[in-house]
N, C-alpha and C. Protein backbone atom coordinates (compact mmCIF):
# COMPACT_ATOMS: atom_id res chain seq x y z
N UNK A 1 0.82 -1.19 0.00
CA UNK A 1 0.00 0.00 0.00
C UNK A 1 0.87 1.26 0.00
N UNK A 2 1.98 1.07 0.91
CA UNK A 2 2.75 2.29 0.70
C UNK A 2 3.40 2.33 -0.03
N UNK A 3 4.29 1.66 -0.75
CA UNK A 3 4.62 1.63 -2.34
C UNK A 3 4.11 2.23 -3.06
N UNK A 4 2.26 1.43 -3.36
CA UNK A 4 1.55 2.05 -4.36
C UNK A 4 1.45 3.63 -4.26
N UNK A 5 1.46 4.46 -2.78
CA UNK A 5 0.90 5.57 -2.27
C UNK A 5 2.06 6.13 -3.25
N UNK A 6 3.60 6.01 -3.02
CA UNK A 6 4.79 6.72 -3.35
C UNK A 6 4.98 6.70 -5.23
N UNK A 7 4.32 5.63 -5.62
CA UNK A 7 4.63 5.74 -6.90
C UNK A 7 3.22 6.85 -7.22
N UNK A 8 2.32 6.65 -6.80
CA UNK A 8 1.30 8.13 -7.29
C UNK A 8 1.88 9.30 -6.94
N UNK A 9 2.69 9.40 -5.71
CA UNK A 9 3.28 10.88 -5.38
C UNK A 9 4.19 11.09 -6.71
N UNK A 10 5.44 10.21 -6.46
CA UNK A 10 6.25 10.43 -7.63
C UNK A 10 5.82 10.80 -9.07
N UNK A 11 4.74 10.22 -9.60
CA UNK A 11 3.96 10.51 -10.64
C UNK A 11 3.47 11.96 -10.71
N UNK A 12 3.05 12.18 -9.77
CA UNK A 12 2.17 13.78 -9.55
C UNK A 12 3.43 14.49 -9.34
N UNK A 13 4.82 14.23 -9.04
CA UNK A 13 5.76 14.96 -8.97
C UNK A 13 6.31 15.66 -10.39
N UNK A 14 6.04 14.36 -11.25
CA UNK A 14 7.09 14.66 -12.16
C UNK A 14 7.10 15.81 -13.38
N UNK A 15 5.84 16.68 -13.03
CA UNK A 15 6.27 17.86 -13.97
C UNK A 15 6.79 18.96 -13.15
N UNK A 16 6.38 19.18 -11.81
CA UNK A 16 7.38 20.00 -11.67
C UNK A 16 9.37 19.78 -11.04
N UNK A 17 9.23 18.59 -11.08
CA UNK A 17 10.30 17.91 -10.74
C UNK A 17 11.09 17.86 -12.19
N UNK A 18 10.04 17.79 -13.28
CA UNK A 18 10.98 17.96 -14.31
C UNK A 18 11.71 18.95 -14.80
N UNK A 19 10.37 20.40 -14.54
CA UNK A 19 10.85 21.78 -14.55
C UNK A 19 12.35 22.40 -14.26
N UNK A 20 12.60 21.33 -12.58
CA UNK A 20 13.62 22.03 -12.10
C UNK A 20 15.06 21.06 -12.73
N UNK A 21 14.50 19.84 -13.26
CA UNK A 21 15.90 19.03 -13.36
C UNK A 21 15.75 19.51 -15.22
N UNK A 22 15.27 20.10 -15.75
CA UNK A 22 15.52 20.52 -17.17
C UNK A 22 16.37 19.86 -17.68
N UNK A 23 15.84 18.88 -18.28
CA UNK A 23 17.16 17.82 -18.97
C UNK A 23 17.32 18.33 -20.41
N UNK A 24 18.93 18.44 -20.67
CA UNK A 24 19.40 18.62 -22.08
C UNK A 24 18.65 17.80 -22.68
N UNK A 25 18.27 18.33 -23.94
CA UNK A 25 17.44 17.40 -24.91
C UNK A 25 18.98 17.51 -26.36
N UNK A 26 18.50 16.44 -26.75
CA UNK A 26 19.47 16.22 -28.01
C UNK A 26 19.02 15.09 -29.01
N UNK A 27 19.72 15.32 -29.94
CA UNK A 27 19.34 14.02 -30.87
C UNK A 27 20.44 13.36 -30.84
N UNK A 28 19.60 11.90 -30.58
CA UNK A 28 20.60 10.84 -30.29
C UNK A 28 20.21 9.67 -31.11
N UNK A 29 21.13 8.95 -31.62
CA UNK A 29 22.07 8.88 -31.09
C UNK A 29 23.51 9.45 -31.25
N UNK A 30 24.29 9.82 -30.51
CA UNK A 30 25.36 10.71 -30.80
C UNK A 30 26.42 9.80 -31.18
N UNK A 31 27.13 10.23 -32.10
CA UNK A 31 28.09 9.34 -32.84
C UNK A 31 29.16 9.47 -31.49
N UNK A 32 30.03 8.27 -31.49
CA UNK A 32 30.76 7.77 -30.18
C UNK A 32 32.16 8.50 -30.35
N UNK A 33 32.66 8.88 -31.48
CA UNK A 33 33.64 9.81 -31.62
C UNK A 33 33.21 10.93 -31.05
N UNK A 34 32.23 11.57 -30.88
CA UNK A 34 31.71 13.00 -30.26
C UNK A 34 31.72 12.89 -29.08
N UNK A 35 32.12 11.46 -28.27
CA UNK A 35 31.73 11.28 -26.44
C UNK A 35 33.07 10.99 -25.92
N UNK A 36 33.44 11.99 -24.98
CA UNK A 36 34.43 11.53 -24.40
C UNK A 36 33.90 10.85 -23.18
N UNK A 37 33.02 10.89 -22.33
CA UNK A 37 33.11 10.48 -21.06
C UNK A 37 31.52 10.34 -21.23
N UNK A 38 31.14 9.12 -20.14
CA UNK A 38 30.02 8.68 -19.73
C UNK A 38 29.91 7.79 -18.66
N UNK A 39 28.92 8.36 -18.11
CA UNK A 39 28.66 8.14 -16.15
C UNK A 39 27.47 7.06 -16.62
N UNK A 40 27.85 6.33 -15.86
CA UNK A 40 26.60 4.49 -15.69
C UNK A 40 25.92 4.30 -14.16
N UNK A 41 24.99 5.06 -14.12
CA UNK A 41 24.34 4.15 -12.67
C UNK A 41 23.59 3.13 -12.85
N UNK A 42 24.51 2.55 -11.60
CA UNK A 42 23.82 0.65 -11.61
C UNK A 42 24.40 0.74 -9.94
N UNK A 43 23.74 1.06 -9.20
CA UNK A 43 23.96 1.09 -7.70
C UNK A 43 22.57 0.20 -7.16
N UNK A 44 23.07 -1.56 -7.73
CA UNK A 44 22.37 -2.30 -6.93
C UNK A 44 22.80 -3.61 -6.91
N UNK A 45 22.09 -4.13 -7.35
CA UNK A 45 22.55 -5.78 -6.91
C UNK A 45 24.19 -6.09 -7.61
N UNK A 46 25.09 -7.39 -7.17
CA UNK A 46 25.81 -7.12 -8.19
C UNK A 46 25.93 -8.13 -8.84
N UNK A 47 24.97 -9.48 -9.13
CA UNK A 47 25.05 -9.58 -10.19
C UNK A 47 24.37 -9.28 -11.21
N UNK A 48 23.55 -7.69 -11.14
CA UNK A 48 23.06 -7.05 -12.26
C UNK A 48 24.46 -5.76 -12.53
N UNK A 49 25.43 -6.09 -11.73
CA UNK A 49 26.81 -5.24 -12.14
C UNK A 49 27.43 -6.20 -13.47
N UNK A 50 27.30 -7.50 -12.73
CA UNK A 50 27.74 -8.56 -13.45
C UNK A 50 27.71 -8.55 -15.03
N UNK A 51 26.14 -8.51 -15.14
CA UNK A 51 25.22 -8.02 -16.37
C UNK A 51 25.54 -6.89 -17.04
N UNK A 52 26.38 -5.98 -16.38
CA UNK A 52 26.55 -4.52 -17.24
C UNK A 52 27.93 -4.80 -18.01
N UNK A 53 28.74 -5.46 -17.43
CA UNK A 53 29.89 -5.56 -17.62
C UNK A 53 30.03 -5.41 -19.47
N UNK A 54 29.47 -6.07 -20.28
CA UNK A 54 29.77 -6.01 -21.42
C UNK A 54 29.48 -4.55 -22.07
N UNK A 55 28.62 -3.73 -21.57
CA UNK A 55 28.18 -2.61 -22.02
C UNK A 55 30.23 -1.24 -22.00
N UNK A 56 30.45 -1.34 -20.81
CA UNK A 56 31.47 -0.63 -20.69
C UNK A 56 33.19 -1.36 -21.15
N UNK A 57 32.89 -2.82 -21.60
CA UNK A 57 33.99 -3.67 -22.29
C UNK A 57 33.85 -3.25 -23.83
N UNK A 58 32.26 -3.16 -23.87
CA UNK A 58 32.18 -2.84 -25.59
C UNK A 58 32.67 -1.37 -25.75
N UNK A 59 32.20 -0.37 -25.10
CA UNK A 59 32.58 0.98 -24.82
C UNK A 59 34.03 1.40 -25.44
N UNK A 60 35.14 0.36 -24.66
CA UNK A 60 36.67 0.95 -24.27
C UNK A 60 36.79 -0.24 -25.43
N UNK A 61 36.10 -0.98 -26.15
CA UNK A 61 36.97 -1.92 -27.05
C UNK A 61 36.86 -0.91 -28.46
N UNK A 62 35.48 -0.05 -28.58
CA UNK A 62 35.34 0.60 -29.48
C UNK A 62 35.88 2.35 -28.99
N UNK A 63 35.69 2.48 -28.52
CA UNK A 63 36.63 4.02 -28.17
C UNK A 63 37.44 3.73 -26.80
N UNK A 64 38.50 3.72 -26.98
CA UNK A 64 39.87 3.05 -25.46
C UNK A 64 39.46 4.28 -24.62
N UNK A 65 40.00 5.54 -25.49
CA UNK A 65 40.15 6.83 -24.79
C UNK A 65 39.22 7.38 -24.24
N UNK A 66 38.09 6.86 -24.43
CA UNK A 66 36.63 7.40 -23.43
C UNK A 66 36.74 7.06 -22.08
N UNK A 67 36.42 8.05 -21.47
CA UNK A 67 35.94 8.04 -19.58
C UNK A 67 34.93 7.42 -19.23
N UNK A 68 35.25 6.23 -18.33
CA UNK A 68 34.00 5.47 -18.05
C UNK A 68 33.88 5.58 -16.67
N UNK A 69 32.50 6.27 -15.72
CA UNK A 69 32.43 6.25 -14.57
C UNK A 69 31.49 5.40 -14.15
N UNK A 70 31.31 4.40 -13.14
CA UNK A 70 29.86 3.81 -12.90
C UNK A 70 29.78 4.23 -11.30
N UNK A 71 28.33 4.45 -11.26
CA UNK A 71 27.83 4.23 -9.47
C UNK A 71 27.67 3.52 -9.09
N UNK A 72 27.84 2.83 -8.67
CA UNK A 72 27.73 1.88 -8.16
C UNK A 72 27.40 1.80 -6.12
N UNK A 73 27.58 0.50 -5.69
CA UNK A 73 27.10 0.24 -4.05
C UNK A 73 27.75 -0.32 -3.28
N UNK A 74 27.57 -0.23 -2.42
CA UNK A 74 28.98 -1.16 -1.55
C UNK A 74 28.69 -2.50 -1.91
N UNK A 75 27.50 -3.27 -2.33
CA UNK A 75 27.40 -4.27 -2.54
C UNK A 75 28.21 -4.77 -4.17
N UNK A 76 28.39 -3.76 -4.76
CA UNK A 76 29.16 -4.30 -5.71
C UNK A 76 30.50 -2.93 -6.17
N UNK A 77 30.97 -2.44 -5.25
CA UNK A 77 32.35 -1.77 -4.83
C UNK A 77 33.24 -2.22 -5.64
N UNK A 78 33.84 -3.55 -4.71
CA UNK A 78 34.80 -4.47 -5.15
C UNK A 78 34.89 -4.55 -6.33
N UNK A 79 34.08 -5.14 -6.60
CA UNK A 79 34.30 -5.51 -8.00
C UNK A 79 34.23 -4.43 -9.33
N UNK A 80 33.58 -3.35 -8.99
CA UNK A 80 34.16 -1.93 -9.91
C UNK A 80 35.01 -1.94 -9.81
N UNK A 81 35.52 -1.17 -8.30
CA UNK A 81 36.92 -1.11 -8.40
C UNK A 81 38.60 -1.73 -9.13
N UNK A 82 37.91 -2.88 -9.14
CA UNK A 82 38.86 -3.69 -9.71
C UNK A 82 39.00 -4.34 -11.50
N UNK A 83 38.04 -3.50 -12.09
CA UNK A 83 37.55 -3.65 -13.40
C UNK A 83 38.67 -2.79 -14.07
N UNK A 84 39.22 -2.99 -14.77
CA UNK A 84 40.18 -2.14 -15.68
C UNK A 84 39.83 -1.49 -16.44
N UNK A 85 38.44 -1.56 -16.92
CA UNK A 85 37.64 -0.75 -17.89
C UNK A 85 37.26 0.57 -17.79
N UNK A 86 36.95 0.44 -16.31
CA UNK A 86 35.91 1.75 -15.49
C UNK A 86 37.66 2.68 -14.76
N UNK A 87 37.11 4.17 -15.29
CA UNK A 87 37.87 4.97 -14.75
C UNK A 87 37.76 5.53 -13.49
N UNK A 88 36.37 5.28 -12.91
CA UNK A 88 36.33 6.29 -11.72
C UNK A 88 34.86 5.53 -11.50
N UNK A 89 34.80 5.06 -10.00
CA UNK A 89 33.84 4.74 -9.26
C UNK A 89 33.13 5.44 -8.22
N UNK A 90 32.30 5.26 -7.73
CA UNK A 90 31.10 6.80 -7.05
C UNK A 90 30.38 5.50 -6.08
N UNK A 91 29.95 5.37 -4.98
CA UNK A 91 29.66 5.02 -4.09
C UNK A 91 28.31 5.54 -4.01
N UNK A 92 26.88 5.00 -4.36
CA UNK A 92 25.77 5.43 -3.70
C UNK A 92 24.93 4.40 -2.99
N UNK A 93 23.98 4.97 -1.92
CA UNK A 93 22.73 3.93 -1.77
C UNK A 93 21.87 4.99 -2.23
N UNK A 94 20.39 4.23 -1.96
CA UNK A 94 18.98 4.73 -1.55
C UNK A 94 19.22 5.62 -1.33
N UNK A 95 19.83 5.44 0.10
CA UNK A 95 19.03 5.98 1.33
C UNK A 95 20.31 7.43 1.09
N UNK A 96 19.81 8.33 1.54
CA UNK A 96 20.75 9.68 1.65
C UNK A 96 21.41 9.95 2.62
N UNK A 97 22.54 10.15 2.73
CA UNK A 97 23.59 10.30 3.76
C UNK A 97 24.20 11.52 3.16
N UNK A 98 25.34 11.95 4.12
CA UNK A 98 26.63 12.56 3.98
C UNK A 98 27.45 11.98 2.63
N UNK A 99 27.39 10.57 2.99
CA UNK A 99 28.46 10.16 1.82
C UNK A 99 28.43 9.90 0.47
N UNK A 100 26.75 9.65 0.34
CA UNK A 100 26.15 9.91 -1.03
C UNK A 100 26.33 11.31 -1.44
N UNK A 101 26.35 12.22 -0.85
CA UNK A 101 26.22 13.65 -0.60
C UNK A 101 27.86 13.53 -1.30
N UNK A 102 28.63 13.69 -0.82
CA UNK A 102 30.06 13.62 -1.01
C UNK A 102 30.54 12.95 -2.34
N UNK A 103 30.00 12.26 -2.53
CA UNK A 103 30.32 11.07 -3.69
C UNK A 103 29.32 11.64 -4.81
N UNK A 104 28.19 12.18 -4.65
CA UNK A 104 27.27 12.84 -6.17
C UNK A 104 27.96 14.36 -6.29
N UNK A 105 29.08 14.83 -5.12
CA UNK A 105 29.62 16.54 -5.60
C UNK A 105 30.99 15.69 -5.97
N UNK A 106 31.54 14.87 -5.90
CA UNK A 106 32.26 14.12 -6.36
C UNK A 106 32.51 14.11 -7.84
N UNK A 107 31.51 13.09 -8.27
CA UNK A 107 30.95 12.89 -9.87
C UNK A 107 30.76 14.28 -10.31
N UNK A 108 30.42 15.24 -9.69
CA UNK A 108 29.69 16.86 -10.47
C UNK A 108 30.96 17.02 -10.81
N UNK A 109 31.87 17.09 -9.98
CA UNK A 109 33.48 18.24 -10.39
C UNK A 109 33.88 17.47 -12.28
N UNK A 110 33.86 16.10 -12.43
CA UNK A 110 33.96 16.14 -13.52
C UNK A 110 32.77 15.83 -14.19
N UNK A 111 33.29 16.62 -15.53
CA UNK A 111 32.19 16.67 -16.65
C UNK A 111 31.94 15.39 -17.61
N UNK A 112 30.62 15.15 -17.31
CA UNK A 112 30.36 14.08 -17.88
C UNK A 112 29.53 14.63 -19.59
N UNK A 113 29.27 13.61 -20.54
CA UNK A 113 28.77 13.68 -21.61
C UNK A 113 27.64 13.12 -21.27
N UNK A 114 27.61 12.12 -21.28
CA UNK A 114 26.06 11.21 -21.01
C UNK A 114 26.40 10.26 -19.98
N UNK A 115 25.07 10.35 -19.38
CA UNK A 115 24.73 10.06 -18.28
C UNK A 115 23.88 8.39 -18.95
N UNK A 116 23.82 6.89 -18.50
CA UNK A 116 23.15 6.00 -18.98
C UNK A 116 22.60 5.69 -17.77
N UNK A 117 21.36 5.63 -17.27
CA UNK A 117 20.67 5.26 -16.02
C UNK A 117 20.09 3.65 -16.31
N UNK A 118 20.99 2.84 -15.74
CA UNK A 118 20.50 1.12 -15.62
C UNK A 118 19.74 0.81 -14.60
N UNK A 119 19.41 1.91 -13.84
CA UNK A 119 18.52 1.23 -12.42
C UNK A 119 17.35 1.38 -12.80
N UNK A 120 17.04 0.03 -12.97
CA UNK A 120 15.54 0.67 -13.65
C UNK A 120 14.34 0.42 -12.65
N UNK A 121 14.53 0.07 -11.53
CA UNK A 121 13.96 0.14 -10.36
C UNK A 121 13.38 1.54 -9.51
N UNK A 122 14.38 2.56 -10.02
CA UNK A 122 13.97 4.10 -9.25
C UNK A 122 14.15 4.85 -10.04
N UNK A 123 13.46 4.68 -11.40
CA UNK A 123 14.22 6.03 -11.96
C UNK A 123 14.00 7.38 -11.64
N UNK A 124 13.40 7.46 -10.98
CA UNK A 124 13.23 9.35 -10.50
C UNK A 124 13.98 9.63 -9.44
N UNK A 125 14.69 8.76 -9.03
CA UNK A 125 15.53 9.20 -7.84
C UNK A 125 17.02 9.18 -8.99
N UNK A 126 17.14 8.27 -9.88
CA UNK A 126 18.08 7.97 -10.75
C UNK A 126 18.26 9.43 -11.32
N UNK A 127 16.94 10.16 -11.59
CA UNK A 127 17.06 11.31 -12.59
C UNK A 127 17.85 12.07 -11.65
N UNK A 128 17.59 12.36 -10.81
CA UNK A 128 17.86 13.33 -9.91
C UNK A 128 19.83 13.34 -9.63
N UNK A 129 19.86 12.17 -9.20
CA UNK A 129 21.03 11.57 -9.41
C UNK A 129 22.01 12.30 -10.31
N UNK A 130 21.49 11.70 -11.26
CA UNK A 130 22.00 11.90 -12.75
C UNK A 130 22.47 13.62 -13.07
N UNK A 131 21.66 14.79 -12.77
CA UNK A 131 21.88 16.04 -12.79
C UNK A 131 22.27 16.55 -11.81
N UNK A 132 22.05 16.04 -10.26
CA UNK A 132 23.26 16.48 -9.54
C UNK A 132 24.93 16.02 -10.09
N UNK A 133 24.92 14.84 -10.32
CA UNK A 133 26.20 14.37 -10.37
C UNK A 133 27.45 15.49 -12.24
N UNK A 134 25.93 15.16 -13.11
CA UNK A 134 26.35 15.44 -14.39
C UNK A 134 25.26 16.91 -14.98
N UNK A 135 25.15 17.87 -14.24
CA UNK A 135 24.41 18.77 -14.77
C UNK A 135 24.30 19.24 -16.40
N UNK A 136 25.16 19.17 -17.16
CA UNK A 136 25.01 19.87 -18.14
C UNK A 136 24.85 18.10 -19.48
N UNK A 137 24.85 17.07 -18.80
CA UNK A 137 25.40 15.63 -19.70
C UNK A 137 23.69 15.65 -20.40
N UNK A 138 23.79 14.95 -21.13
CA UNK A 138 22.39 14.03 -21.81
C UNK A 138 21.78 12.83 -20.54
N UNK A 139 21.10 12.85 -20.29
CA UNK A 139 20.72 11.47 -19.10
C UNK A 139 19.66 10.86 -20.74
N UNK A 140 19.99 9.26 -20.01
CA UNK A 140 19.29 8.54 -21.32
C UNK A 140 18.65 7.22 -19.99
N UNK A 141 17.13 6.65 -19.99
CA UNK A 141 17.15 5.52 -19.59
C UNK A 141 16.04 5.08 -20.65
N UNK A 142 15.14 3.40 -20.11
CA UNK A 142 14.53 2.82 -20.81
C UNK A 142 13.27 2.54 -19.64
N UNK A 143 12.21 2.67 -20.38
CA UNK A 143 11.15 2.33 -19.50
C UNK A 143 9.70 0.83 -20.62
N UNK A 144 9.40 0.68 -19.77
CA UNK A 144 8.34 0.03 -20.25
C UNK A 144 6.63 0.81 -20.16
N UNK A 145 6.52 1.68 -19.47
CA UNK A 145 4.95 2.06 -19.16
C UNK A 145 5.47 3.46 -18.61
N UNK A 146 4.41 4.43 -18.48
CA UNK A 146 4.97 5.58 -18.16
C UNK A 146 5.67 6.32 -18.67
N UNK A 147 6.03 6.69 -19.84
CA UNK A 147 6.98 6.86 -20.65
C UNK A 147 6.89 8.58 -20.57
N UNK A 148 5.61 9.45 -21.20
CA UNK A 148 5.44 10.45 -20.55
C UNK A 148 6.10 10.91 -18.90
N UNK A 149 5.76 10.21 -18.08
CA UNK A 149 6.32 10.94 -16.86
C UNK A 149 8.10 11.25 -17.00
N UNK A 150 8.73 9.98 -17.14
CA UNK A 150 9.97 10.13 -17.68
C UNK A 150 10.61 10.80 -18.41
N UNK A 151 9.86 10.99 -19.52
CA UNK A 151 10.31 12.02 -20.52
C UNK A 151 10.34 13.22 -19.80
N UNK A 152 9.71 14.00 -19.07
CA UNK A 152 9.91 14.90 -18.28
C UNK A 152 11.19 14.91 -17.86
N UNK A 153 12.07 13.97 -17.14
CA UNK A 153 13.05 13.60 -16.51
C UNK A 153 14.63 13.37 -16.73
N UNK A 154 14.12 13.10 -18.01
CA UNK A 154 15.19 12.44 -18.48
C UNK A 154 15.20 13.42 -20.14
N UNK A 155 16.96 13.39 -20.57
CA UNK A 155 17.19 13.68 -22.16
C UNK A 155 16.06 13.11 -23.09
N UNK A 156 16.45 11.59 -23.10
CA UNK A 156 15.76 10.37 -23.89
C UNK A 156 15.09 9.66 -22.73
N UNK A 157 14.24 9.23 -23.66
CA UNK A 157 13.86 7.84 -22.80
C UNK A 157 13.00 6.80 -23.44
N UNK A 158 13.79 5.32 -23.87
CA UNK A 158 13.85 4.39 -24.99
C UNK A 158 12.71 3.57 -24.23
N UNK A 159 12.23 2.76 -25.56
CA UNK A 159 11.41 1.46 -24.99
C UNK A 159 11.58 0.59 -24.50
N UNK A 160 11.45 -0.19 -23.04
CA UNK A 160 12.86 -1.05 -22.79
C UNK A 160 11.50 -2.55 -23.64
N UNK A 161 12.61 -3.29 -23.95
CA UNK A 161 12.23 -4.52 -24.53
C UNK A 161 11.30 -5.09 -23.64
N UNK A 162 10.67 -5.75 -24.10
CA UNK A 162 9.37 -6.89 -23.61
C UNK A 162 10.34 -7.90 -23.03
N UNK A 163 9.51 -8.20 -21.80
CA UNK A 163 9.82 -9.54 -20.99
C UNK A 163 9.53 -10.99 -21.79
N UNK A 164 10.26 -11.62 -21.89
CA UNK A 164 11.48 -12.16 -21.22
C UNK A 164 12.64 -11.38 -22.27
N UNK A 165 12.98 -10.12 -21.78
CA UNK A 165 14.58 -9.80 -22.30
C UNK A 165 16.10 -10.10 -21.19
N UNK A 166 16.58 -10.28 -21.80
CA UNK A 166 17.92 -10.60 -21.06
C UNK A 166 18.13 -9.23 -20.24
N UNK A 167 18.71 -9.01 -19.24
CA UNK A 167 19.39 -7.83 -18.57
C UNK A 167 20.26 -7.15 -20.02
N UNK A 168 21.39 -7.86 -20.19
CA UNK A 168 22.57 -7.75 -20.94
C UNK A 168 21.82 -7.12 -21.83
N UNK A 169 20.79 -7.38 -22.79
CA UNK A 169 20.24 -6.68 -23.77
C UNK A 169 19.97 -5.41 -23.33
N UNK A 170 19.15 -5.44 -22.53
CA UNK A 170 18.44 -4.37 -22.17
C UNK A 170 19.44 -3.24 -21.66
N UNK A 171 20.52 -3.30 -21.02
CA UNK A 171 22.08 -2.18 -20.42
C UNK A 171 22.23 -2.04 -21.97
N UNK A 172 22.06 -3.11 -22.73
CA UNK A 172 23.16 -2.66 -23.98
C UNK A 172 21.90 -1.71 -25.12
N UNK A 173 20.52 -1.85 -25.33
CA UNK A 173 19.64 -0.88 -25.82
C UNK A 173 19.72 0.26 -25.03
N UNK A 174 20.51 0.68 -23.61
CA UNK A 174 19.94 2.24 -23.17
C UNK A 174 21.37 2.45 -24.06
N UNK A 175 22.51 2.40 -24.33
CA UNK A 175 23.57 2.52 -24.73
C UNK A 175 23.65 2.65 -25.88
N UNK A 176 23.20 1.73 -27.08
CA UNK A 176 22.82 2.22 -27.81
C UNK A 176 21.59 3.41 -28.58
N UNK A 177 21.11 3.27 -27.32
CA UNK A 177 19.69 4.50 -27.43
C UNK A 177 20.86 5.66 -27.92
N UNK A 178 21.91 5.47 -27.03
CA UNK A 178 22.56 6.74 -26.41
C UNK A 178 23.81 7.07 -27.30
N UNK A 179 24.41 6.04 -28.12
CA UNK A 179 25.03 6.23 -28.62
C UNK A 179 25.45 5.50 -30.13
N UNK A 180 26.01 5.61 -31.27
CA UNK A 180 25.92 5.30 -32.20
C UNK A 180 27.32 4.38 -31.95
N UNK A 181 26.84 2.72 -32.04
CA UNK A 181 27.93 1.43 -31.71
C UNK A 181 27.19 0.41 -32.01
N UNK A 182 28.20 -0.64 -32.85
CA UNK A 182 27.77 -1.77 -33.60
C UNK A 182 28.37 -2.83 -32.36
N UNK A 183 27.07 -3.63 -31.93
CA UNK A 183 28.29 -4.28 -31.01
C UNK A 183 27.49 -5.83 -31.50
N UNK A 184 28.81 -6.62 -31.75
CA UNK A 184 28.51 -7.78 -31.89
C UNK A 184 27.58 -8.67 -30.81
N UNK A 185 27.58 -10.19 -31.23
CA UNK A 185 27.29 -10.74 -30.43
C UNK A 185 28.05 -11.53 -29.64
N UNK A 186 29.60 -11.79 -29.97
CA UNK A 186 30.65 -12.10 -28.59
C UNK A 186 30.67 -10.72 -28.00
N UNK A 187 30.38 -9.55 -27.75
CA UNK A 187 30.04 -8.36 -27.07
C UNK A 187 29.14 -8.47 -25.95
N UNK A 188 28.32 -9.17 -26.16
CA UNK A 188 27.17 -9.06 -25.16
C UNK A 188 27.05 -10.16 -24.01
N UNK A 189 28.88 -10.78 -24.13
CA UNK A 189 28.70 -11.59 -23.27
C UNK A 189 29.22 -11.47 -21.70
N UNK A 190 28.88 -11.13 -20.79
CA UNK A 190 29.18 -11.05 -19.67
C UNK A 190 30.50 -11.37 -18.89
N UNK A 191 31.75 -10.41 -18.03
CA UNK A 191 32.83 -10.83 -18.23
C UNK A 191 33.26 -10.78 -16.73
């Protein structure tokens, strides 16, 4: 019941919530030579980190020199950290602290291009996220229903595929929403 209560608030939020987060609009997809840097939130489970993995392998196999940041959670820290792919890791939860606080003025100091939102669990907290951390970037996610409210929220916002889609697909359609990349199918395999 209180779930349902918060997703009607959030809903009734989102035009003037969109007002104030004014997302760059652009036409996308932007050719990948034009992107130097792009911020990935996925601050949740980790083996849906697991699942992203090919999205930011395909990234640095097709442009090396691009900046790859992800948000990630303490639940899947480690294992960012230790990815050779990802340039710079950001620490968030939910819940709001000091250190989320610290870690989204963190992400702001550098400039991001596009922003790819994989949590597809919160995206209005994701949006929010997304323009504190990257104010001036493109934010891109994928929704299934609701698509209007989002659009408010967000740059883009793609169709996410019909169930039963793979995770892996679905990280790799906001990415391509977002950016112009041919990625095979040994690409999409989880690493």
């Amino acid at each position: 019941m209180l779930r349902r209560i918060e997703r009607r608030i959030k809903f009734l939020l989102a035009d003037p919530l969109g007002l104030i987060l004014n997302p760059r609009r652009a036409k996308l997809p932007i050719p990948l030579s034009e992107v130097k840097s792009i911020l990935i939130l996925r601050y949740d489970a980790l083996g849906d980190v697991v699942l992203s993995t090919p999205l930011w392998r395909t990234l640095k196999k097709h442009a090396p020199n691009i900046r790859i940041g992800v948000a990630g959670s303490t639940r899947n820290e480690l294992l960012l950290r230790s990815d050779p792919d990802i340039d710079d890791v950001f620490v968030l939860s939910r819940a709001i602290s000091t250190n989320v606080a610290k870690e989204l003025l963190r992400a702001r100091k550098q400039k991001w291009d596009v922003v790819l939102n994989l949590f597809f669990h919160d995206k209005t907290r994701a949006a929010v996220f997304a323009k504190i951390m990257a104010p001036e970037s493109i934010s891109v996610t994928i929704v299934r229903e609701k698509k209007e409210k989002y659009e408010r929220l967000y740059s883009f916002v793609g169709n996410r595929p019909p169930l039963p889609a793979p995770m892996v697909s679905q990280n790799l359609k906001v990415l391509q929403d977002a950016v112009e990349i041919q990625i095979s199918e040994e690409e999409k395999l989880p690493s």
